[in-house]
PDB file of N, CA and C in Angstrom:
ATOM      1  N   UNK A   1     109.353 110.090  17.164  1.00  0.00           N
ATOM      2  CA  UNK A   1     109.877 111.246  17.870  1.00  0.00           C
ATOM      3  C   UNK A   1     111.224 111.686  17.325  1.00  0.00           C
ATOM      4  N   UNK A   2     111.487 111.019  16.412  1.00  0.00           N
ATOM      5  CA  UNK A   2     112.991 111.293  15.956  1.00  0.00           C
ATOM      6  C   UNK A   2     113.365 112.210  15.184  1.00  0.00           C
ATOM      7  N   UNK A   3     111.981 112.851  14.076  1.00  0.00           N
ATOM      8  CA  UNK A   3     112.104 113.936  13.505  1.00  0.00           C
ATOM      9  C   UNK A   3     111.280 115.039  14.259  1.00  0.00           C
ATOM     10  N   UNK A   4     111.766 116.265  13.734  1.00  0.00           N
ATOM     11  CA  UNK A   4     110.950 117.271  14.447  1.00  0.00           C
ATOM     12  C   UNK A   4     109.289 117.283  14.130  1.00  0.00           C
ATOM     13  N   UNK A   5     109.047 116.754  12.646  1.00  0.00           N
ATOM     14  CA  UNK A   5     107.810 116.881  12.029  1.00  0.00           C
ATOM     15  C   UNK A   5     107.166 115.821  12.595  1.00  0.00           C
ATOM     16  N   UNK A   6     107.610 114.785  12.812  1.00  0.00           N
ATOM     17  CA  UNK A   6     106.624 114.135  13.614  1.00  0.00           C
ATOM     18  C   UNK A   6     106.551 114.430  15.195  1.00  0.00           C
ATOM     19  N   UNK A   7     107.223 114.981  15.649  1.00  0.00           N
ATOM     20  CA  UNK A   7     107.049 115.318  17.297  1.00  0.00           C
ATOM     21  C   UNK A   7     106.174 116.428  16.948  1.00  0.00           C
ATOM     22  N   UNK A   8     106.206 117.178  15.962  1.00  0.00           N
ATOM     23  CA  UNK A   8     105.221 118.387  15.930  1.00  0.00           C
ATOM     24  C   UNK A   8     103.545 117.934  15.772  1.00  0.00           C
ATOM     25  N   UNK A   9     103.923 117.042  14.805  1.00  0.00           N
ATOM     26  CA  UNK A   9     102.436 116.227  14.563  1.00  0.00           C
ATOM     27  C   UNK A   9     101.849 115.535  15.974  1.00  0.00           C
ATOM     28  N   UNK A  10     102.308 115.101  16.551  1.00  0.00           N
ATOM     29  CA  UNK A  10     102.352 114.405  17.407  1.00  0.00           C
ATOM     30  C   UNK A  10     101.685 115.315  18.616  1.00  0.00           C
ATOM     31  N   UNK A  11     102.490 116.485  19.009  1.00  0.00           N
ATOM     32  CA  UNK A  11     102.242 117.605  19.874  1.00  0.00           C
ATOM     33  C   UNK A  11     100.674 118.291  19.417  1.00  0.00           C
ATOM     34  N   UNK A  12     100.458 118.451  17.961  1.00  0.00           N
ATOM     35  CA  UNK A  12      99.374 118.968  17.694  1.00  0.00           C
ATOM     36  C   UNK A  12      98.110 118.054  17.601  1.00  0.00           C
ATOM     37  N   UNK A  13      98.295 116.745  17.727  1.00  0.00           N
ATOM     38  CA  UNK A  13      97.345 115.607  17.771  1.00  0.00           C
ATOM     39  C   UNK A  13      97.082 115.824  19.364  1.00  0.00           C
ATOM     40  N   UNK A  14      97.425 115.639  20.196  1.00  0.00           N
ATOM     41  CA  UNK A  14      97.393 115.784  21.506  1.00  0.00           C
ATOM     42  C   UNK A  14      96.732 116.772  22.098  1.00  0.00           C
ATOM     43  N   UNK A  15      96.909 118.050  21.371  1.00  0.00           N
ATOM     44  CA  UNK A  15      96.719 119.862  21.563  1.00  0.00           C
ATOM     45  C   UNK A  15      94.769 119.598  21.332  1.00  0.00           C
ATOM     46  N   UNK A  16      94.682 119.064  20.023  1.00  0.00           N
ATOM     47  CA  UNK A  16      93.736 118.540  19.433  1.00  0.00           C
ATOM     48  C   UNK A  16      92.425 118.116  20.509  1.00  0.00           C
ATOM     49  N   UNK A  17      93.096 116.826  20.462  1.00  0.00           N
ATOM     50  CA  UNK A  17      93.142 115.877  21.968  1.00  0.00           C
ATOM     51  C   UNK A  17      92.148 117.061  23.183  1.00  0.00           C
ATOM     52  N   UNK A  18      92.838 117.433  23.561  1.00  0.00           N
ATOM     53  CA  UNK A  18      92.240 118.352  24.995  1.00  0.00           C
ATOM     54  C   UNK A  18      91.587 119.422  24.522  1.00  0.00           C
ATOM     55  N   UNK A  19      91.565 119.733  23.358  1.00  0.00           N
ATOM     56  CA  UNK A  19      90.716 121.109  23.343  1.00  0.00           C
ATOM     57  C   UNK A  19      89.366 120.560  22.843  1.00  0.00           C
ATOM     58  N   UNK A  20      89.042 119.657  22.582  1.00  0.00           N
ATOM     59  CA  UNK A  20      87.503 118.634  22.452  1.00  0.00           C
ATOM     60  C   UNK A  20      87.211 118.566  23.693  1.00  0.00           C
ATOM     61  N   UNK A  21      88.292 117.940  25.042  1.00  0.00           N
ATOM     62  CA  UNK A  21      87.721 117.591  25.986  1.00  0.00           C
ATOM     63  C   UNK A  21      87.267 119.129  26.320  1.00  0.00           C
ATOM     64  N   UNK A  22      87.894 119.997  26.784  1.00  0.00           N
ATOM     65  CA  UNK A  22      88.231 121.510  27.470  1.00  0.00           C
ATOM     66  C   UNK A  22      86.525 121.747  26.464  1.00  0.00           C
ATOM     67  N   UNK A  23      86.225 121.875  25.070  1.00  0.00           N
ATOM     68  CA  UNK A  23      85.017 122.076  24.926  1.00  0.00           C
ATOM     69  C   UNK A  23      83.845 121.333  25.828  1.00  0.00           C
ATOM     70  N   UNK A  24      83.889 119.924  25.571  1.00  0.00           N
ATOM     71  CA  UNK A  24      82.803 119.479  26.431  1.00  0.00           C
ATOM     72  C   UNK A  24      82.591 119.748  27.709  1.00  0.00           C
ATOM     73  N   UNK A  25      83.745 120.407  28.476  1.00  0.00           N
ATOM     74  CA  UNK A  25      83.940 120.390  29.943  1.00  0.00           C
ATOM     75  C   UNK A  25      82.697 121.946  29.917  1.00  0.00           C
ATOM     76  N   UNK A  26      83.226 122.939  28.857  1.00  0.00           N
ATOM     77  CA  UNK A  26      82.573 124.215  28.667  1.00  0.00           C
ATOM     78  C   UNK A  26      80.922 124.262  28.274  1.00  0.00           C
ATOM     79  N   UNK A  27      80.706 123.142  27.673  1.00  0.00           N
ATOM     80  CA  UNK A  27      78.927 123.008  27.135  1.00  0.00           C
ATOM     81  C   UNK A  27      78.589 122.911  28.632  1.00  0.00           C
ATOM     82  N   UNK A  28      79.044 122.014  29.754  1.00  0.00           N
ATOM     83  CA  UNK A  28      78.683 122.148  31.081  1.00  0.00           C
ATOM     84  C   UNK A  28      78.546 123.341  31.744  1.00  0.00           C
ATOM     85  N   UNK A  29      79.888 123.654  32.039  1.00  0.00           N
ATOM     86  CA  UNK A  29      79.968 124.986  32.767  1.00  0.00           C
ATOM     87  C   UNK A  29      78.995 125.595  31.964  1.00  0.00           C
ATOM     88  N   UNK A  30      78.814 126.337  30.834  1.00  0.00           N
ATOM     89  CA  UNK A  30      77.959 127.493  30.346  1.00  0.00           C
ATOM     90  C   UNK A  30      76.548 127.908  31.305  1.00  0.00           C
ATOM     91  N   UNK A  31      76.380 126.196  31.145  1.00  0.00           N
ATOM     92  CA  UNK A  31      74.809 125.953  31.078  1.00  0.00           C
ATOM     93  C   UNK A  31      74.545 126.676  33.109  1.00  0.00           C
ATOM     94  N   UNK A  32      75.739 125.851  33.937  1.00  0.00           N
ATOM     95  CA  UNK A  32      76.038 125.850  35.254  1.00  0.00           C
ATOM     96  C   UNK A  32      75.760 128.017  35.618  1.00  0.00           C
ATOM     97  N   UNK A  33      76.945 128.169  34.692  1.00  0.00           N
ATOM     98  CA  UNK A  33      76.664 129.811  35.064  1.00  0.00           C
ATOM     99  C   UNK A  33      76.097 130.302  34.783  1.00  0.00           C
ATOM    100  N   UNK A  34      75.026 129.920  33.902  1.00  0.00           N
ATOM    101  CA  UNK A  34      73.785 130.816  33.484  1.00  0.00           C
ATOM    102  C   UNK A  34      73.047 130.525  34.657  1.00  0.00           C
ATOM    103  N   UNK A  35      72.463 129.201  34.929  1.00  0.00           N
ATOM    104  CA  UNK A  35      71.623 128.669  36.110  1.00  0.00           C
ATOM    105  C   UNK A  35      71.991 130.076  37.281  1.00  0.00           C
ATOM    106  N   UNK A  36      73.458 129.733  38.108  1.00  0.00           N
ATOM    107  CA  UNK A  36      73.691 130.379  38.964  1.00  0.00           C
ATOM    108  C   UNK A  36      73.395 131.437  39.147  1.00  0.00           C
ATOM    109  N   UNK A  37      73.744 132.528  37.347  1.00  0.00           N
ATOM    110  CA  UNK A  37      73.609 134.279  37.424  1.00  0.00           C
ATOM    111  C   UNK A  37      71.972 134.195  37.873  1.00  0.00           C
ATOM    112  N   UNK A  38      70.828 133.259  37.113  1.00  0.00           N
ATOM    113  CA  UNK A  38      69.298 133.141  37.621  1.00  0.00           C
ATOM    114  C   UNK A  38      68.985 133.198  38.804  1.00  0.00           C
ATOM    115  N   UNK A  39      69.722 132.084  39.341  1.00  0.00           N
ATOM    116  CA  UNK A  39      69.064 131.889  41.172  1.00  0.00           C
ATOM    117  C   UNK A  39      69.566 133.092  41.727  1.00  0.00           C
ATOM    118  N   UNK A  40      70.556 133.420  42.057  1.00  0.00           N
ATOM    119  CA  UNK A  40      71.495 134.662  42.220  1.00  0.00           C
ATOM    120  C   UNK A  40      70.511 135.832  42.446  1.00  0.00           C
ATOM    121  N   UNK A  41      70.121 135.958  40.949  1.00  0.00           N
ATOM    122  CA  UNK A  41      69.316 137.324  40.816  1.00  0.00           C
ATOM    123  C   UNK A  41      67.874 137.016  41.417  1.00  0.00           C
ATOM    124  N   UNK A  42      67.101 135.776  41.608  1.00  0.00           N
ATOM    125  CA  UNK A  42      66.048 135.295  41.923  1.00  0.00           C
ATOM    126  C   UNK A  42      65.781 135.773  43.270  1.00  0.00           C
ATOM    127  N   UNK A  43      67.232 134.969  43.881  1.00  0.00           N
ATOM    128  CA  UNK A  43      67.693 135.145  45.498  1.00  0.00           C
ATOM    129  C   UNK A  43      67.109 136.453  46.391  1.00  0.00           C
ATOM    130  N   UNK A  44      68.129 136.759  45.371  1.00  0.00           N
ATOM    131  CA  UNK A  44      68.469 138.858  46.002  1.00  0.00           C
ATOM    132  C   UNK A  44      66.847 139.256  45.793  1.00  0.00           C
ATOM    133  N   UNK A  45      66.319 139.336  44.929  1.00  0.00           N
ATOM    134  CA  UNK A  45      65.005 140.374  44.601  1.00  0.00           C
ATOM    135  C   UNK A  45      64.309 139.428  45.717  1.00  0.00           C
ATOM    136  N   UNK A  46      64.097 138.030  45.524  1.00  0.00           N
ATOM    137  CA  UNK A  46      63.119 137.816  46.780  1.00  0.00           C
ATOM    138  C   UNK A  46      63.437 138.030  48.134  1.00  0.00           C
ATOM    139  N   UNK A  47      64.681 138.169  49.034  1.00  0.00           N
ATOM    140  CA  UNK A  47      65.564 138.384  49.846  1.00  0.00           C
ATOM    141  C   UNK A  47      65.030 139.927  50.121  1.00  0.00           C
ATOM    142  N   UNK A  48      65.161 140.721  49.117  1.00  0.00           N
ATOM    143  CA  UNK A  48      64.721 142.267  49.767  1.00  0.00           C
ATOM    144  C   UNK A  48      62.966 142.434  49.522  1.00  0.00           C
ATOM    145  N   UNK A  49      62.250 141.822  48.713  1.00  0.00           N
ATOM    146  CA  UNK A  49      61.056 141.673  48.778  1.00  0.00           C
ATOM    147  C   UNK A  49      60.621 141.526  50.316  1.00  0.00           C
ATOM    148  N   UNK A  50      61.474 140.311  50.826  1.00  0.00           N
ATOM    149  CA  UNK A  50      60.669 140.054  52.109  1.00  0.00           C
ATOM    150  C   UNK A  50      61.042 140.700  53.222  1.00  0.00           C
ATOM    151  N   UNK A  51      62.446 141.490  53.305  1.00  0.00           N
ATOM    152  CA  UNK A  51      62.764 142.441  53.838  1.00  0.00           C
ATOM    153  C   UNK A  51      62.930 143.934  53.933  1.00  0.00           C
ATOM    154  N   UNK A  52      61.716 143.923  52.628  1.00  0.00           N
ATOM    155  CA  UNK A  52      61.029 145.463  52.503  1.00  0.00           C
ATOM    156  C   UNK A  52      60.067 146.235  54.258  1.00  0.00           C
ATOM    157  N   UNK A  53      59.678 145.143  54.609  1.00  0.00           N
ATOM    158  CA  UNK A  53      58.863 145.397  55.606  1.00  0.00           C
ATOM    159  C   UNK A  53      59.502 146.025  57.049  1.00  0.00           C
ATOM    160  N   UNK A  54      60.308 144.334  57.289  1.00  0.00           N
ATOM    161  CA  UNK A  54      61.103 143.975  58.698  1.00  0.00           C
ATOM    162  C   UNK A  54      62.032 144.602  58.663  1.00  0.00           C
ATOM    163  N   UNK A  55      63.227 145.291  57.257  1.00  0.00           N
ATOM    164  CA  UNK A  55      64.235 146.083  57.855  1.00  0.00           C
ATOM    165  C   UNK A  55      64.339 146.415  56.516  1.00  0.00           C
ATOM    166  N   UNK A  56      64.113 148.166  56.178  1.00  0.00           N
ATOM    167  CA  UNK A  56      63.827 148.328  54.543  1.00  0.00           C
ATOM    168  C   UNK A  56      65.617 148.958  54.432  1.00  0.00           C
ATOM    169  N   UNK A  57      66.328 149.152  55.790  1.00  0.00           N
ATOM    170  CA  UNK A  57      67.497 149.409  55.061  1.00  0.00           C
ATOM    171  C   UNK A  57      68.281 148.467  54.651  1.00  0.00           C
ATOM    172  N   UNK A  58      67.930 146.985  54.979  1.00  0.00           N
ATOM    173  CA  UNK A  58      68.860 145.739  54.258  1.00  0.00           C
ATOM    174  C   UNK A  58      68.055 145.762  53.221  1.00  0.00           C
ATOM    175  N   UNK A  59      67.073 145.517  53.226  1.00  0.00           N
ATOM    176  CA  UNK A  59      65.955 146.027  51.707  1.00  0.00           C
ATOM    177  C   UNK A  59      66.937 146.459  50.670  1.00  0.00           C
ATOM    178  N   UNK A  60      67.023 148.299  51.122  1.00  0.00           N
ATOM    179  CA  UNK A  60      68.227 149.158  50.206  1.00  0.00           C
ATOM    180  C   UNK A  60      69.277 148.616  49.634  1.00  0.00           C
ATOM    181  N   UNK A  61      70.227 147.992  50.554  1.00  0.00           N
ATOM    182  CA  UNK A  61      70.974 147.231  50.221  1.00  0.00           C
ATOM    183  C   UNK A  61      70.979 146.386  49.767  1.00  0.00           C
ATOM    184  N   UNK A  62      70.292 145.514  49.373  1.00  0.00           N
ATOM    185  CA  UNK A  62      70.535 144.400  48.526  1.00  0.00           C
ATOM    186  C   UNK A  62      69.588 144.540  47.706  1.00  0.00           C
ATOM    187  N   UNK A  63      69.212 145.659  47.122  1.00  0.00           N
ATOM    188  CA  UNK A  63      68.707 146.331  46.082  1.00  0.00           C
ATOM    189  C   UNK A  63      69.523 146.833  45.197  1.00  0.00           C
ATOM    190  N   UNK A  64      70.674 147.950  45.879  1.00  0.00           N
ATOM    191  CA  UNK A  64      71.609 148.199  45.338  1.00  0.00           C
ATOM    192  C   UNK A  64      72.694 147.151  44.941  1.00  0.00           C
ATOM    193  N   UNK A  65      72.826 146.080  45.628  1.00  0.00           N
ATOM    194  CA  UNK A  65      73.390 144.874  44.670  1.00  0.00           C
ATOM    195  C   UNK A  65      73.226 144.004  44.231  1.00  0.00           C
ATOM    196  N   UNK A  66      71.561 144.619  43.705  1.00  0.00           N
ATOM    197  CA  UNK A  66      71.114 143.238  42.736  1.00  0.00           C
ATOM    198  C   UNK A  66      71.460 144.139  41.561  1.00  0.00           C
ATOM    199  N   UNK A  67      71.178 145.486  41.965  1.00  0.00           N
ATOM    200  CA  UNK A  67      70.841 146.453  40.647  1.00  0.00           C
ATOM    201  C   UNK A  67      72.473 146.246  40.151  1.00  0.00           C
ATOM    202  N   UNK A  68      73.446 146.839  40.904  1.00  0.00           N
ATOM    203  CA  UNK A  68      74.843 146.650  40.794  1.00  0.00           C
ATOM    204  C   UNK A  68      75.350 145.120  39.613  1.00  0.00           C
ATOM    205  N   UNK A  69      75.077 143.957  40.325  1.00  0.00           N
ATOM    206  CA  UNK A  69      75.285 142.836  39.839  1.00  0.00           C
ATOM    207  C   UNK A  69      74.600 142.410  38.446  1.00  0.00           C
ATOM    208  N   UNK A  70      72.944 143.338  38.465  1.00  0.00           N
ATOM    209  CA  UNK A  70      72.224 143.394  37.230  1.00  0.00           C
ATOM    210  C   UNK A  70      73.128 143.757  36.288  1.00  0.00           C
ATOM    211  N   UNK A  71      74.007 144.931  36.074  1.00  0.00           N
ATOM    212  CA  UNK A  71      74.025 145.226  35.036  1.00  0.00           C
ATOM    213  C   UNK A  71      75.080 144.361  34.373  1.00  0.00           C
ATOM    214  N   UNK A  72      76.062 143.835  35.166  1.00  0.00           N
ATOM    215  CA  UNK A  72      77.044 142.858  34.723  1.00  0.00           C
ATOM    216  C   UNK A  72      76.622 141.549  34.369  1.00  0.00           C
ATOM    217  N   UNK A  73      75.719 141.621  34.986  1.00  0.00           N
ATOM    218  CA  UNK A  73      74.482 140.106  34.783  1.00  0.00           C
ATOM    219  C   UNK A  73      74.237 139.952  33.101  1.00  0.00           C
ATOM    220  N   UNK A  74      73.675 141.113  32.757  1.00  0.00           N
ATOM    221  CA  UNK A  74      73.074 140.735  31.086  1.00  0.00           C
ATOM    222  C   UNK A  74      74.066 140.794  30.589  1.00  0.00           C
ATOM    223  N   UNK A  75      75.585 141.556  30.740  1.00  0.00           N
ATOM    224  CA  UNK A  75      76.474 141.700  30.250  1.00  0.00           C
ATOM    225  C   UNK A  75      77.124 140.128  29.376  1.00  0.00           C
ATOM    226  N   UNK A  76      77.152 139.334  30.660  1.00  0.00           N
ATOM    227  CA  UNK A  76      77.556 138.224  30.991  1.00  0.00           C
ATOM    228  C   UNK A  76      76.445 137.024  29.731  1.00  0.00           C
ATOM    229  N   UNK A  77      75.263 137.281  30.360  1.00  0.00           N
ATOM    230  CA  UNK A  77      74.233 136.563  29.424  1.00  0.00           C
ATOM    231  C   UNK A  77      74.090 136.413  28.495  1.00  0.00           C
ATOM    232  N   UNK A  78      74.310 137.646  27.782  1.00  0.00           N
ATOM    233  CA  UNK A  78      74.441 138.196  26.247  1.00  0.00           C
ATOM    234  C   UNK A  78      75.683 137.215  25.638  1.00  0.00           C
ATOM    235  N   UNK A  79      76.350 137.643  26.883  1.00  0.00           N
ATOM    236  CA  UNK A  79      77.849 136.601  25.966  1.00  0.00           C
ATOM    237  C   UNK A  79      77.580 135.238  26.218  1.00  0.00           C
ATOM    238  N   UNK A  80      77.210 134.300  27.046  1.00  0.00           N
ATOM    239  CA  UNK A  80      76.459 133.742  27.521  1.00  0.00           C
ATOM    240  C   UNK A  80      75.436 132.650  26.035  1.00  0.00           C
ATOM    241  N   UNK A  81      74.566 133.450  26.003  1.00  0.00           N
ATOM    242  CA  UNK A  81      73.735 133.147  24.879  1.00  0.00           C
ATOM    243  C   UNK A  81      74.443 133.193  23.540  1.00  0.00           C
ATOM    244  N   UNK A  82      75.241 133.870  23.262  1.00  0.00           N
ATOM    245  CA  UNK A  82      76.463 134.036  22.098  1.00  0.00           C
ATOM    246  C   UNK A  82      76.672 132.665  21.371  1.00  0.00           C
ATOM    247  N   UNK A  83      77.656 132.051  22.860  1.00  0.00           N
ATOM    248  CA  UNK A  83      78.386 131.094  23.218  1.00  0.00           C
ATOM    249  C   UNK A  83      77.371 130.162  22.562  1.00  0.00           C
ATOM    250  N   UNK A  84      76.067 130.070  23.168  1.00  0.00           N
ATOM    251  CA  UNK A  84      75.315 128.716  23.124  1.00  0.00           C
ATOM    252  C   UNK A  84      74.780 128.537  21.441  1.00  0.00           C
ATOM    253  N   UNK A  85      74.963 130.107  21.004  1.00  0.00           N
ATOM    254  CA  UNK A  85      74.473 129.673  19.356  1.00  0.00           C
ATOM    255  C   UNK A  85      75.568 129.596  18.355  1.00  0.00           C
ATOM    256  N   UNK A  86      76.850 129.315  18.880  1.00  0.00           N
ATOM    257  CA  UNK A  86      77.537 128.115  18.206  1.00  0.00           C
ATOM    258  C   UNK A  86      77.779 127.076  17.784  1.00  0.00           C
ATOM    259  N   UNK A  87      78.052 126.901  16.522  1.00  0.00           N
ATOM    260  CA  UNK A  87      77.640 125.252  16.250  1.00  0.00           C
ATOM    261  C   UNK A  87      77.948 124.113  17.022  1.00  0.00           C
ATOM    262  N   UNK A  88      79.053 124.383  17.586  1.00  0.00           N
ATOM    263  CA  UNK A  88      79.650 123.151  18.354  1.00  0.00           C
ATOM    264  C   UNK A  88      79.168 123.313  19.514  1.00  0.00           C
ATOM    265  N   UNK A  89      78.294 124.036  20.012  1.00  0.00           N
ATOM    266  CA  UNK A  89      77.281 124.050  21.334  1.00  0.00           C
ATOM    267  C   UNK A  89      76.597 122.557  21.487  1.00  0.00           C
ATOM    268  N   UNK A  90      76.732 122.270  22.693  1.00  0.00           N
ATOM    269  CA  UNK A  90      76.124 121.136  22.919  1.00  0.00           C
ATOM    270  C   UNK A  90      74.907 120.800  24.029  1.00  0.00           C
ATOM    271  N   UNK A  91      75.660 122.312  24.935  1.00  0.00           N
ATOM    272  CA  UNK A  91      74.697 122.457  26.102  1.00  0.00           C
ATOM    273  C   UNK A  91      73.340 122.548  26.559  1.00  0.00           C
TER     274      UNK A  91
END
């Protein structure tokens, strides 16, 4: 620690250090928010499916925010799938 070049080395070994972990933590999550955006969208369409009948204006509504959430959905996926065809993908 006594020279600057080794506290720098030192600082960037470490930096090193956590951004391996911070990746592996991310091969998780990816996989987690893709799952979620699925059920999510699964949810909603079957949710107004079955409330097409019994009350078609909650129907409407959660039509309009699947459609709403759709479009940010593939947005998301696209980047999503990006992510996963990186080499250091593990997920």
């Amino acid at each position: 620690w006594s020279s600057p070049a080794a506290r720098s080395a030192m600082d960037l070994h470490f930096k090193i250090c956590r951004a391996r972990e911070e990746i592996s933590r991310l091969n998780i999550e990816v996989c987690r928010l893709v799952t979620y955006i699925r059920d999510e969208d699964n949810y909603l369409r079957m949710s107004e499916e079955q409330l097409k009948n019994t009350n078609p204006g909650l129907a409407h509504q959660i039509s309009i925010v699947c459609n709403i959430r759709g479009r940010f959905n593939s947005h998301h996926l696209k980047r999503l799938q990006d992510i996963s065809q990186l080499s250091g993908f593990s997920g």
